[in-house]
C-alpha atoms as a PDB file:
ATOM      1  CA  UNK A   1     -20.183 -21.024   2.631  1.00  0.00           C
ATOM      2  CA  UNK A   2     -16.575 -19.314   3.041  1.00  0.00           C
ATOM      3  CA  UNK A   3     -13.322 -21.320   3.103  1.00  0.00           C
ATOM      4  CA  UNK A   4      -9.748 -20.913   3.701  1.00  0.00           C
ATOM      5  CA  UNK A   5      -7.384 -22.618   1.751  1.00  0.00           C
ATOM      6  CA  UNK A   6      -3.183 -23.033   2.593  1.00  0.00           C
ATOM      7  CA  UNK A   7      -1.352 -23.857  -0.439  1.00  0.00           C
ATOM      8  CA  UNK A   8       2.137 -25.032  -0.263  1.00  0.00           C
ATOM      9  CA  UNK A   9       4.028 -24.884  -3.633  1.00  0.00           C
ATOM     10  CA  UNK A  10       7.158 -26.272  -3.652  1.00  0.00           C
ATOM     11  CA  UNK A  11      10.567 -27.098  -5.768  1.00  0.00           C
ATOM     12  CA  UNK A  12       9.977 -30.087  -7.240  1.00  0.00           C
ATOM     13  CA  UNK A  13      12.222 -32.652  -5.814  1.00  0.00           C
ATOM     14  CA  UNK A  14      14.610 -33.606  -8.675  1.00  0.00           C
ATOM     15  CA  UNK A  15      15.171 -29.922  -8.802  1.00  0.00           C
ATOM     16  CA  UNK A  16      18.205 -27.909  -7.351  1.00  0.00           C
ATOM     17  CA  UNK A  17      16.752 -25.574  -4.788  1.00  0.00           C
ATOM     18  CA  UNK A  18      19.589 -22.789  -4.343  1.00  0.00           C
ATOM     19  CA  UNK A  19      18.007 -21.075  -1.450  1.00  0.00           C
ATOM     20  CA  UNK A  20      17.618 -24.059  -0.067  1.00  0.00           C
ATOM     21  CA  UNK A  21      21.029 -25.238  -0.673  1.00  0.00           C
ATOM     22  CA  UNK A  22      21.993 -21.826   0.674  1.00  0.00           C
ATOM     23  CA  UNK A  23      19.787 -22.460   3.824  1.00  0.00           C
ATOM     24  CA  UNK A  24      21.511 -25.580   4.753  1.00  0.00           C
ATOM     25  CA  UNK A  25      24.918 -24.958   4.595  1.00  0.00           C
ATOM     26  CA  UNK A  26      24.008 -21.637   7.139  1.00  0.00           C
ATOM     27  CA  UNK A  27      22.781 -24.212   9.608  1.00  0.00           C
ATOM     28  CA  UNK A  28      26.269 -25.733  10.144  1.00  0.00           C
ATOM     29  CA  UNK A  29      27.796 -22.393  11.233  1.00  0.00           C
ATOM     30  CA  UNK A  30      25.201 -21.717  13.373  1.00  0.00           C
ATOM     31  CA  UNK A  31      25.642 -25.134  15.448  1.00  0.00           C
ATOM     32  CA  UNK A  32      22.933 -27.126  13.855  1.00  0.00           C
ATOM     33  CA  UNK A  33      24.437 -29.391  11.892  1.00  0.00           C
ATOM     34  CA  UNK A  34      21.888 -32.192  11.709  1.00  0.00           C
ATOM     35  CA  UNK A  35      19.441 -30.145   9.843  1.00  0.00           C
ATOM     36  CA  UNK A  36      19.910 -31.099   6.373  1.00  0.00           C
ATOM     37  CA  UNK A  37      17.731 -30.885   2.666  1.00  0.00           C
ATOM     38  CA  UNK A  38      16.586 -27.274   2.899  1.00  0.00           C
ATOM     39  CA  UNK A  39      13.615 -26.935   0.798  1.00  0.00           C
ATOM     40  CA  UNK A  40      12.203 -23.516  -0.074  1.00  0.00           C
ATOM     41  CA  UNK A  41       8.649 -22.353  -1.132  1.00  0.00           C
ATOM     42  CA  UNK A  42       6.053 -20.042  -0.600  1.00  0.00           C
ATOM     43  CA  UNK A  43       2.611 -20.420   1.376  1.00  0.00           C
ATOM     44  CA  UNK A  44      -0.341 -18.974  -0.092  1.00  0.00           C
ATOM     45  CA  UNK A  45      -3.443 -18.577   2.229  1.00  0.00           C
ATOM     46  CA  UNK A  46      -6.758 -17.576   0.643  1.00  0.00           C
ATOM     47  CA  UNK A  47     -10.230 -17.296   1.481  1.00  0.00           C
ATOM     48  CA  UNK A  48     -12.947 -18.723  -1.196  1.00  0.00           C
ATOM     49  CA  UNK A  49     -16.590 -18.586  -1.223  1.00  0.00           C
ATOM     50  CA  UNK A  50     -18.926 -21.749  -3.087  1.00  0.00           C
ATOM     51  CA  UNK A  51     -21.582 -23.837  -2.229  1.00  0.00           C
ATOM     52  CA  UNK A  52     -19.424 -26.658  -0.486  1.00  0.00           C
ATOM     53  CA  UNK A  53     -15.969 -27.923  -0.067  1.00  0.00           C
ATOM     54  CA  UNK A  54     -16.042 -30.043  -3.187  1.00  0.00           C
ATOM     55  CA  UNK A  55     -16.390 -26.825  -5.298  1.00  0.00           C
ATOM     56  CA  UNK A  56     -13.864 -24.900  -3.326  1.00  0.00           C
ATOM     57  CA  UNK A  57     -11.589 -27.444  -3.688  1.00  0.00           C
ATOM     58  CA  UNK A  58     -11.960 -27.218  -7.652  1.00  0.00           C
ATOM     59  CA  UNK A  59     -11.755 -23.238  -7.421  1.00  0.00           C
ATOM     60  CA  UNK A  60      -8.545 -23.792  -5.823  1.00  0.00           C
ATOM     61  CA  UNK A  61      -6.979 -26.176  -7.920  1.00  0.00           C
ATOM     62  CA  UNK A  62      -7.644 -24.452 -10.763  1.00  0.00           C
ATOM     63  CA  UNK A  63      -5.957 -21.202  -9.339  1.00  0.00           C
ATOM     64  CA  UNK A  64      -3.141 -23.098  -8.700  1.00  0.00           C
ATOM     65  CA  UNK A  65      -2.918 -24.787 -12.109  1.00  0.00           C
ATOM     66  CA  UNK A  66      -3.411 -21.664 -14.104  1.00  0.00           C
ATOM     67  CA  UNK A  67      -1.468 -18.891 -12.045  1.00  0.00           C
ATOM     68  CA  UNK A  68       0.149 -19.720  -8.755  1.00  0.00           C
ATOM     69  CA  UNK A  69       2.620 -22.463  -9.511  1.00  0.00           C
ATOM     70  CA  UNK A  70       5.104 -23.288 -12.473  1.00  0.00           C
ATOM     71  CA  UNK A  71       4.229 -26.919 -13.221  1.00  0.00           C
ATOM     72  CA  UNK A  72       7.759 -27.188 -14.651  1.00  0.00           C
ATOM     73  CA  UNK A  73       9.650 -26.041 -11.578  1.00  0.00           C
ATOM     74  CA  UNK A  74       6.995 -26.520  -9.422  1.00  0.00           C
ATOM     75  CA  UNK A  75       4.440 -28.923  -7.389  1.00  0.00           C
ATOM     76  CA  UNK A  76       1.522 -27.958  -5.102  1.00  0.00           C
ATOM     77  CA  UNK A  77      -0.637 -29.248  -2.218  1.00  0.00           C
ATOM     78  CA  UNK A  78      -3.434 -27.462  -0.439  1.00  0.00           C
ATOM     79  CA  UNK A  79      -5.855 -27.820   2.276  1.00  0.00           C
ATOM     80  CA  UNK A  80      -9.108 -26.136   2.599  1.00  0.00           C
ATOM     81  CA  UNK A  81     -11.217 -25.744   5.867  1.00  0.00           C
ATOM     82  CA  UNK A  82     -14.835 -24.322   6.333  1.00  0.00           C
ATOM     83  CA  UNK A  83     -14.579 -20.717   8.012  1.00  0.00           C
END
């Protein structure tokens, strides 16, 4: 069976997020001033091939533990759909 996963890895929250920070204060000069706690990330989208969801799930997991997020800067979520 093939699945897609999107992974969202994020700042963590007691973090400074600079971009983010950056992002924000932008959104006052252009006239949006109620938008407020920037966060940025990156989204990872991936195709993965096992036997069932349950496995696919574990494949992705473990790419995300071992190579696509910093666990000391970093958290992640992910959600994986049959394709």
């Amino acid at each position: 069976m093939n699945f897609r996963a999107e992974i969202d890895v994020m700042p963590l929250k007691a973090l400074l997020d600079p971009q983010g920070k950056a992002v924000t204060s932008s959104m006052k000069n252009l006239g949006l001033p109620t938008i407020t706690n920037v966060r940025i990330g990156k989204h990872i989208s991936m195709e993965v091939e096992a036997e069932n969801k349950e496995l696919a799930s574990k494949m992705v997991d473990k790419a995300c533990k071992d190579l696509l997020h910093n666990p000391i800067m970093e958290g992640y979520e992910f959600h994986i759909n049959e394709i």
